[in-house]
Protein backbone atom coordinates (compact mmCIF):
# COMPACT_ATOMS: atom_id res chain seq x y z
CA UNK A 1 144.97 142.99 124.30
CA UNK A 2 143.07 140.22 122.55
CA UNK A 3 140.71 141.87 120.05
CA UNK A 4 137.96 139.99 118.01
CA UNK A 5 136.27 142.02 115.31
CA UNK A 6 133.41 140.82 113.23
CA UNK A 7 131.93 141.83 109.78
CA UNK A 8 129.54 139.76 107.34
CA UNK A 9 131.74 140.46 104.18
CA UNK A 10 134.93 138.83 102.81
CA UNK A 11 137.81 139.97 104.46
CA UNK A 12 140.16 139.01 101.74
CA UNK A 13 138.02 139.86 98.97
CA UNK A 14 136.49 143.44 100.11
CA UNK A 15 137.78 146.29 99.09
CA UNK A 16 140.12 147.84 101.55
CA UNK A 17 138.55 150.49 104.44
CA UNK A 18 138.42 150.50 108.06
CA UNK A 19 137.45 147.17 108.82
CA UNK A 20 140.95 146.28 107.41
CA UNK A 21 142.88 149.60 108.62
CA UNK A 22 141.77 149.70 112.16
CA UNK A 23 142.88 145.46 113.01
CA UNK A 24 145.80 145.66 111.04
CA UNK A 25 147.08 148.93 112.65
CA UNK A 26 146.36 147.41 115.96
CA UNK A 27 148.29 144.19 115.35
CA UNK A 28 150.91 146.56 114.06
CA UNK A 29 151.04 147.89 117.68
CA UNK A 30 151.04 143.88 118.86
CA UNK A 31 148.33 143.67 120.01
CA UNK A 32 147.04 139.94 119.02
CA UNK A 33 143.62 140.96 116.81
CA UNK A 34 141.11 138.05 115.40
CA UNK A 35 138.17 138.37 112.15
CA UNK A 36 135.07 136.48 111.97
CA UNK A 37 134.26 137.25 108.58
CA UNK A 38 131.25 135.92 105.99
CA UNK A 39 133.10 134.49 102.40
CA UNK A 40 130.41 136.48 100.11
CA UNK A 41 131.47 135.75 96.45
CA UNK A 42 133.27 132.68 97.15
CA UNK A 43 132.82 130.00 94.70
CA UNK A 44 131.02 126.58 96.05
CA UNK A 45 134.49 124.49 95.70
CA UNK A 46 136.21 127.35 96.97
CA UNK A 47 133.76 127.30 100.17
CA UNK A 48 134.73 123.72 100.09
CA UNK A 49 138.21 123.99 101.00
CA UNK A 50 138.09 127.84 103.13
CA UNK A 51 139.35 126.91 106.44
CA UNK A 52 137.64 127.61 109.30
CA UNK A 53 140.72 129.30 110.57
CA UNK A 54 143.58 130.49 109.37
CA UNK A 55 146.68 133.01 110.00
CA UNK A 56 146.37 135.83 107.36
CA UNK A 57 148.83 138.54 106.40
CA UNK A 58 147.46 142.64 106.64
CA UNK A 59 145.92 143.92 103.58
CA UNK A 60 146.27 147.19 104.64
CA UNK A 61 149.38 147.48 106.86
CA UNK A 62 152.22 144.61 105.58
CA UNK A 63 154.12 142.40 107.93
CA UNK A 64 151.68 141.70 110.09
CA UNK A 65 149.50 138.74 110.85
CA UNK A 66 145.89 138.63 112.12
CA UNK A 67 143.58 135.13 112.33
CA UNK A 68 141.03 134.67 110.08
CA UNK A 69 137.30 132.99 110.80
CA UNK A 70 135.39 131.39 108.65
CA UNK A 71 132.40 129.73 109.66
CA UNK A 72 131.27 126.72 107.54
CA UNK A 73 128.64 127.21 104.84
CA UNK A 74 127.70 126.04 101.49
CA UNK A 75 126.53 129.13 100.10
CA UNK A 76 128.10 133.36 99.94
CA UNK A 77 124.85 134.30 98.44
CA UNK A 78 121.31 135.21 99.77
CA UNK A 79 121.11 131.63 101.12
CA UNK A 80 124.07 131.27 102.61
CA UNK A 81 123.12 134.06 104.69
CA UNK A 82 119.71 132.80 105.98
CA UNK A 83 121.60 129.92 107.19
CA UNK A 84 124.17 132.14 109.09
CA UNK A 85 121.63 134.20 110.71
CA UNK A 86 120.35 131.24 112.07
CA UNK A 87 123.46 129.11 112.79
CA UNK A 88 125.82 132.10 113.77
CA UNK A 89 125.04 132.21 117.40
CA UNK A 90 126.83 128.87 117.96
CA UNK A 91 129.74 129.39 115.25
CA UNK A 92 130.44 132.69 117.40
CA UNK A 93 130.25 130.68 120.71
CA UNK A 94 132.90 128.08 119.19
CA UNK A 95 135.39 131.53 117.86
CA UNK A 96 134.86 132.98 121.27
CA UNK A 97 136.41 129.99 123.14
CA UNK A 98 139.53 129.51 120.56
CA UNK A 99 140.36 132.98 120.39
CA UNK A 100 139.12 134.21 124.09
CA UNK A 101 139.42 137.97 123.10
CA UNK A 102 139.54 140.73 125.24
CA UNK A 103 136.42 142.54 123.68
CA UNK A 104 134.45 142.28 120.83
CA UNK A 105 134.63 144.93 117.68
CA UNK A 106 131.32 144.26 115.74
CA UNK A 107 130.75 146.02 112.24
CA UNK A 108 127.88 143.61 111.48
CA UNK A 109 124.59 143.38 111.88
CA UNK A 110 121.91 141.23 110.12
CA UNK A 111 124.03 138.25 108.97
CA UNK A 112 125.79 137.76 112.71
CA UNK A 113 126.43 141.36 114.82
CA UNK A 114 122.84 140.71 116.75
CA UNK A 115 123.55 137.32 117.61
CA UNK A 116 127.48 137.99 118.26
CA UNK A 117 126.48 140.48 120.94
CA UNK A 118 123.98 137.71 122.89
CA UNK A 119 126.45 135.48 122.63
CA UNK A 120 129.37 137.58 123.83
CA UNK A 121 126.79 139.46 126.77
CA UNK A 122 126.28 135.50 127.93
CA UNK A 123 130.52 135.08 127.63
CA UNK A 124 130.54 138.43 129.59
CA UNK A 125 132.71 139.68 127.21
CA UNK A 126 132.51 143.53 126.31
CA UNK A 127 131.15 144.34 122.92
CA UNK A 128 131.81 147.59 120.88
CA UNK A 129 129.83 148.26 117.43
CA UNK A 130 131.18 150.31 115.26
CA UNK A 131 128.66 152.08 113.42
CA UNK A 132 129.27 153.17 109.58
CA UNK A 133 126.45 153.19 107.78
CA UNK A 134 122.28 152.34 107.59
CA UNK A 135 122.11 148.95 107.62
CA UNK A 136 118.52 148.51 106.58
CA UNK A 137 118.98 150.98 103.70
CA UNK A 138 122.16 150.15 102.30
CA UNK A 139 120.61 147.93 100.17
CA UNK A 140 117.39 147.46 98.64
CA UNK A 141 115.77 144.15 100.36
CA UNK A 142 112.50 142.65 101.67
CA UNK A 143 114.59 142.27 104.72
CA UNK A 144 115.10 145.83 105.33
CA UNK A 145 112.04 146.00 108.55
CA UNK A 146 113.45 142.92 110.32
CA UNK A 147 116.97 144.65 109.79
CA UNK A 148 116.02 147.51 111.28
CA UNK A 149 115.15 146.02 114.55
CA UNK A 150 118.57 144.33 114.30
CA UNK A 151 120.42 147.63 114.24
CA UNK A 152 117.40 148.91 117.42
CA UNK A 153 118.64 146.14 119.59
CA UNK A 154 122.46 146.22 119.23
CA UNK A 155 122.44 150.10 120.03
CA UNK A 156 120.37 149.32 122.56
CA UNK A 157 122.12 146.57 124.10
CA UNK A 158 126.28 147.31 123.01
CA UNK A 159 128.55 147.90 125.70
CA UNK A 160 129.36 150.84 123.50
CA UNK A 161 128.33 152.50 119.91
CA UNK A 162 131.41 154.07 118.07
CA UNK A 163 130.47 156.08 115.30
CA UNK A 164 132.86 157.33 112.18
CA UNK A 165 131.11 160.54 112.04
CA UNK A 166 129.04 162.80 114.37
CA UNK A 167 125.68 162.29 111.65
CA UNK A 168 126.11 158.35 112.46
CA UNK A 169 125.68 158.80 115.88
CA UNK A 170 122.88 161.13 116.24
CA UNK A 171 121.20 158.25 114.26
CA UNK A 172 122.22 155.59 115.99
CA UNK A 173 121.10 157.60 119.28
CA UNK A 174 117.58 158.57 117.75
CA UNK A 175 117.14 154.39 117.88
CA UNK A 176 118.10 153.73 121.41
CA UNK A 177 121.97 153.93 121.62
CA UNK A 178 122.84 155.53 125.13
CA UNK A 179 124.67 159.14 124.96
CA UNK A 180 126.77 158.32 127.75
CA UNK A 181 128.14 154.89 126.21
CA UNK A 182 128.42 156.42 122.86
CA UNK A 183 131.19 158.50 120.73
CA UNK A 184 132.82 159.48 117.66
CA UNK A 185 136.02 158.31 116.55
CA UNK A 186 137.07 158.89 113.17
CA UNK A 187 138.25 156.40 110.59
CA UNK A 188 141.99 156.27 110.22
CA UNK A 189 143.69 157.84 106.60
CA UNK A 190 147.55 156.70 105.45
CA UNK A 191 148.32 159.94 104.29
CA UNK A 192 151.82 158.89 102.86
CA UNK A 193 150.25 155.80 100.57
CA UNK A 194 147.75 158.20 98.73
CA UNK A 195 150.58 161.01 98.14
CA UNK A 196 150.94 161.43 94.86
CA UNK A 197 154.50 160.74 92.89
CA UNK A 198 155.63 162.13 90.17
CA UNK A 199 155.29 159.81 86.82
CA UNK A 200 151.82 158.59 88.32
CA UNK A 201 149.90 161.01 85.86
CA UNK A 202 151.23 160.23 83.15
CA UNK A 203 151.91 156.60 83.08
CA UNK A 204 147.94 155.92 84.06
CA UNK A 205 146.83 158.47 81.79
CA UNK A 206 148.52 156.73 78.92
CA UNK A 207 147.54 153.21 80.20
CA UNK A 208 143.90 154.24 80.17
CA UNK A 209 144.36 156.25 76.68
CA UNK A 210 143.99 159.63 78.16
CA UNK A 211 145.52 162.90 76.37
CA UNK A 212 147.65 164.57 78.45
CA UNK A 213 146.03 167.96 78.52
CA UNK A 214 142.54 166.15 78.70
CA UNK A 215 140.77 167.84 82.26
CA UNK A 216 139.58 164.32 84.50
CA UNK A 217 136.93 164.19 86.53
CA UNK A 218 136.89 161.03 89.00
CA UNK A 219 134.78 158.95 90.83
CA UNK A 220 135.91 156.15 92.61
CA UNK A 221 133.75 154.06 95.03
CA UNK A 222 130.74 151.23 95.00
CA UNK A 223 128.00 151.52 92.45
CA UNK A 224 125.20 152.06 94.61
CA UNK A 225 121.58 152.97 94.04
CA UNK A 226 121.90 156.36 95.91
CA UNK A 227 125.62 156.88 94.02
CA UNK A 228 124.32 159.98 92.09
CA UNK A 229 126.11 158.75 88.94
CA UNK A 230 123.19 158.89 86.85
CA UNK A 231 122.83 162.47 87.30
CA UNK A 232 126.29 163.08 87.23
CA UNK A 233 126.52 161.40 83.74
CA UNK A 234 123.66 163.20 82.41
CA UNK A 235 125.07 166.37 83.49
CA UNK A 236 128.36 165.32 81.97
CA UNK A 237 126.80 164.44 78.85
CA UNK A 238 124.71 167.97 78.60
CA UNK A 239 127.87 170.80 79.60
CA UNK A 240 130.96 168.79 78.87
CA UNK A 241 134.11 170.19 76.55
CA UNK A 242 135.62 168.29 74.11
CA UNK A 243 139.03 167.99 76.35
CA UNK A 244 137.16 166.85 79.01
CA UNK A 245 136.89 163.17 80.53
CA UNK A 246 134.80 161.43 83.22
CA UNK A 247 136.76 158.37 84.84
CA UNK A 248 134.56 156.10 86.78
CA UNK A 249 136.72 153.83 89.26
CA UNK A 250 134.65 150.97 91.09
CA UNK A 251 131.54 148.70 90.52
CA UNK A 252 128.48 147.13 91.67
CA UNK A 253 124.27 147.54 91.64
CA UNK A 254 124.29 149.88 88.95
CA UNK A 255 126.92 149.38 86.74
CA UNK A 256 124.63 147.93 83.90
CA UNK A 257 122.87 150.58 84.03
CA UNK A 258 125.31 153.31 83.95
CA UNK A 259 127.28 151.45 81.46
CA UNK A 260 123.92 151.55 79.38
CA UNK A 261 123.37 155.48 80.03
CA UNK A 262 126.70 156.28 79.00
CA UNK A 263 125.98 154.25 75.38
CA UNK A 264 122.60 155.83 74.39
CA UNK A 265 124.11 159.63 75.60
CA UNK A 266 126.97 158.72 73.08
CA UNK A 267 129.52 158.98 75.52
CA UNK A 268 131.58 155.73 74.94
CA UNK A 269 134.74 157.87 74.45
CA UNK A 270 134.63 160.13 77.30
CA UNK A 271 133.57 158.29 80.01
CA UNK A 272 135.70 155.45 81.29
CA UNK A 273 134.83 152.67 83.61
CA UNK A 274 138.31 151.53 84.67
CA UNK A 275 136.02 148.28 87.15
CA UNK A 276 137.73 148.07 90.51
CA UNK A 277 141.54 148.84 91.18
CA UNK A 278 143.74 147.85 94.53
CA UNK A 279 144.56 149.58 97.13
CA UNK A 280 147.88 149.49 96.27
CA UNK A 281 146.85 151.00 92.81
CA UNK A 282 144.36 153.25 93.68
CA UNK A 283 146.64 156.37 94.50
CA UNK A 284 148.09 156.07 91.40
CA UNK A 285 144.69 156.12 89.48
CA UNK A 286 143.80 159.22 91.45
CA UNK A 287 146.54 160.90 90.81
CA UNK A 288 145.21 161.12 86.92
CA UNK A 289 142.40 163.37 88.37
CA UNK A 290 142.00 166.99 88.12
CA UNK A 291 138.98 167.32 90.72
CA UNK A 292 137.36 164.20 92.20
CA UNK A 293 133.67 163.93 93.01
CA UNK A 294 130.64 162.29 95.45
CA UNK A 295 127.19 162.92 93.66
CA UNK A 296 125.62 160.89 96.21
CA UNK A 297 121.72 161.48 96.58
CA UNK A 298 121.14 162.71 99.92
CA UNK A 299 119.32 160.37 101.81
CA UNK A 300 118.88 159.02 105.44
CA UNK A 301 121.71 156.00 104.37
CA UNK A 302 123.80 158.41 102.36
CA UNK A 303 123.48 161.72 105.35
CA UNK A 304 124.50 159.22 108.10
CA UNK A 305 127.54 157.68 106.66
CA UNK A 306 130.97 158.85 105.61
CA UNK A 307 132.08 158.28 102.49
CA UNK A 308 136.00 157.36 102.97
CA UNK A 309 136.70 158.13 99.38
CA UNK A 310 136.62 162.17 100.34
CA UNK A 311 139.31 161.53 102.56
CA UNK A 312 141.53 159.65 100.08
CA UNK A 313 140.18 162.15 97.26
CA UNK A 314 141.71 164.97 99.66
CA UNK A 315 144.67 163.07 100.49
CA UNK A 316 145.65 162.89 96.41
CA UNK A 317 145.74 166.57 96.99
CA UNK A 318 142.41 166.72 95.05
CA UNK A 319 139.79 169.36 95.13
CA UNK A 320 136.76 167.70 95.77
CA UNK A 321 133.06 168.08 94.80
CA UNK A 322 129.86 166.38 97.11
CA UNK A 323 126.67 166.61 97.55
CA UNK A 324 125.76 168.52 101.03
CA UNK A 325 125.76 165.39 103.32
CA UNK A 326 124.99 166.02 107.02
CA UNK A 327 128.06 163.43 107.84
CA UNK A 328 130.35 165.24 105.49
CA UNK A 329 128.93 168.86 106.56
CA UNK A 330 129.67 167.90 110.07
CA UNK A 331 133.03 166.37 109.83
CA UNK A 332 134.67 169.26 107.56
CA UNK A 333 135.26 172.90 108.25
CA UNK A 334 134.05 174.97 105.45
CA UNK A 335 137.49 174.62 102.97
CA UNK A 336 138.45 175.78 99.41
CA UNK A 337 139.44 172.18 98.75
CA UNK A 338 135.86 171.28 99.17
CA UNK A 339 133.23 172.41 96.99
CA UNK A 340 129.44 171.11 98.62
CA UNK A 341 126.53 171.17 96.49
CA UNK A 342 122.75 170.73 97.29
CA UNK A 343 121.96 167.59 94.61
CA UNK A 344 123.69 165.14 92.34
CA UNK A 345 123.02 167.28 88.97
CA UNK A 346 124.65 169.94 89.96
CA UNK A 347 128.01 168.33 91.40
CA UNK A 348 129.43 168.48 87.45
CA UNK A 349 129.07 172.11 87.14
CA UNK A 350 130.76 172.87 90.18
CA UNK A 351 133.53 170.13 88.76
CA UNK A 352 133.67 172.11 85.88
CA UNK A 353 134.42 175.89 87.76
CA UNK A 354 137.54 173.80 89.27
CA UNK A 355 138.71 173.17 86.47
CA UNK A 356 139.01 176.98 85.10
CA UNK A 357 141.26 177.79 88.36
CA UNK A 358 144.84 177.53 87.89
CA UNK A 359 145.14 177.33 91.52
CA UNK A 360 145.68 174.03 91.72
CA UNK A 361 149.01 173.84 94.03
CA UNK A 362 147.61 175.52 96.97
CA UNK A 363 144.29 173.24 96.74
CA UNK A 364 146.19 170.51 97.05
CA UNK A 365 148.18 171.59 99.98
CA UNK A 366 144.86 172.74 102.03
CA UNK A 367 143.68 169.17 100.62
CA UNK A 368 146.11 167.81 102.32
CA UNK A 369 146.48 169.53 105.46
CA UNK A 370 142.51 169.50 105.75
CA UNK A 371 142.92 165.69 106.32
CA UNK A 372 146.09 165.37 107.90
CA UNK A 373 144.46 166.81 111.02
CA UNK A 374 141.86 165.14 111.21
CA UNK A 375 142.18 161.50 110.24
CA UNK A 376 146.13 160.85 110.38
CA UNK A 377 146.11 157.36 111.35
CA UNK A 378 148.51 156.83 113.71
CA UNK A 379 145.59 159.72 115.88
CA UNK A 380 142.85 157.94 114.44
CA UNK A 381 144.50 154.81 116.06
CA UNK A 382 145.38 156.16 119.42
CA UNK A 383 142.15 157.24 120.27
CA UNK A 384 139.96 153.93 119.06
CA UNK A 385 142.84 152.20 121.34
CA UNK A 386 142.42 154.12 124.26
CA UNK A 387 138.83 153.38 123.38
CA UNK A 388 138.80 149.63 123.75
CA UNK A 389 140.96 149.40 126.68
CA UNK A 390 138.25 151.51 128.03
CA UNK A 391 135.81 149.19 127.51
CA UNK A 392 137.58 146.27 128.10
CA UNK A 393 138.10 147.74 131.94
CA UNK A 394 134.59 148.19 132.49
């Protein structure tokens, strides 16, 4: 099959999730798989000289090769985006006819998914969103109304809403996406990348100027407004031991601010902000951990979307502490590996009862095995392909 998916972030510069996974995994199984991305963060001479399209190697999964789009633009920021929602329509048009997919894998919505799918209804091509989060909460904007009837009209009008957890699409069907051309498929999870090895522990621990018998708490993920890490450092700050050490992994929105927090609580010592680390990295950083965390607020954005870091948490072989999240209470089967709370202040304290067991081997097998049923990619990948040849028949 010829697959075209579309997002309105930088493929190359985005943290790897999904949108990287699921095409690379299928070009792994050669199928030939295309990107339309949007270069947010891209310098103005770097926009200068970003070809429109170009053959890229996997992020993800090495050795093998997807193409790259770029439309033209002058700007990554808030501008640049005005100018694609308007332009878009006729960039997509032009990718459509080089890269004549099969069907159409939107993540997007504002910047280009809306006018992607009139474009590709008028191509009669099929076109599959795959829903992940709010779209008109995710961040704060004056946008967010006009947003909102973006995401109405593409579950509305998609040839088919895929959903990464069953809390995504019960909202995506409370705004007009059809039952019947709607389903769940879960994201995919490398289980073997995020084992952990022996020597990771110590060797990150000492890089980062942690004792060794020091207890971690992590948290690894974007710095959004609904994060929870206020609370969380608060509550840190208030019950903490002296052996004890909060390692924030990530950035973004509120890092300023939590970087502030952690300065007037005194915490400068015990409470490290290691910025963002690579996939290739990132097991090794989790393997410092002794329990791993998601304060997130519960929320409308936060209860409909699934935070992949749980699954990479549990894959570490990690007990894990969230807040109660309708996507994460649905996805999971009640499990000793993890531990759900009702709000953000009181995900530390539960952290901190972890710690005391000496249980740790047999939480991280059930970890383990929680996830490796569920979200084992080469499953994960099976059923989103049987998906699109689905709805590339119809």
């Amino acid at each position: 099959m010829r697959i075209l998916f579309l997002h309105e972030v930088n493929y190359l510069l985005k943290p790897i999730f999904e949108m990287h996974e699921f095409p690379e995994y299928l070009a792994e199984r050669e199928h030939q798989v295309g990107f339309a991305q949007f270069p947010e963060g891209e310098s103005k001479e770097a926009l200068k000289t970003l070809p429109w399209k170009q053959e890229i190697e996997g992020r993800a999964v090495k050795n093998v090769n997807l193409t790259l789009y770029t439309p033209k633009t002058k700007s990554s920021g808030l501008v640049g985006r005005l100018m694609a929602t308007a332009k878009f329509g006729r960039e997509f048009k032009r990718i459509l006819e080089d890269f004549n997919p099969d069907v159409v894998v939107s993540l997007a919505v504002p910047t280009s998914g809306w006018q992607a799918l009139r474009v590709s209804r008028r191509a009669n091509i099929p076109y599959l969103f795959r829903a992940l989060d709010v779209s008109h909460k995710i961040r704060k904007s004056i946008f967010s109304g006009l947003i909102l009837q973006a995401e109405k009209y593409i579950y509305r009008s998609a040839d088919w809403v895929s959903a990464n957890n069953p809390a995504m699409l019960e909202y995506c069907v409370s705004l007009g996406a059809e039952a019947t051309r709607s389903s769940v498929e879960l994201p995919p999870l490398n289980l073997s990348h995020f084992a952990p090895q022996a020597g990771w522990r110590a060797q990150i621990r000492g890089k980062l100027g942690i004792p060794a018998d020091a207890k971690v708490v992590l948290y690894m993920g974007s710095f959004f407004y609904f994060s929870g890490l206020p609370d969380l450092i608060e509550s840190f700050a208030k019950t903490r031991s002296e052996n004890q050490v909060l390692v924030l992994i990530g950035g973004g929105e509120q890092e300023d601010e939590l970087i502030a927090l952690t300065q007037r609580l005194n915490l400068d010592s015990s409470v490290l902000f290691t910025g963002f680390v690579s996939f290739d990295e990132l097991p090794k950083y989790l393997a410092i951990a002794d329990v791993a965390v998601n304060p997130m607020m519960p929320s409308l954005v936060s209860n409909a979307a699934f935070p992949n870091k749980i699954i990479q948490y549990l894959a570490a072989s990690l007990p894990v502490v969230s807040t109660r999240l309708k996507g994460v209470e649905a996805t999971f089967p009640v499990s000793t590996a993890l531990t759900l709370v009702a709000s953000p202040n009181q995900v530390f304290s539960a952290a901190n009862e972890l710690l005391t067991l000496n249980e740790r081997s047999e939480i991280a097998e059930k970890a383990r095995m929680l996830v490796g049923s569920k979200f084992e990619a080469s499953s994960a990948v099976d059923q989103f392909e049987r998906l699109l040849i689905s709805v590339s028949e119809v």
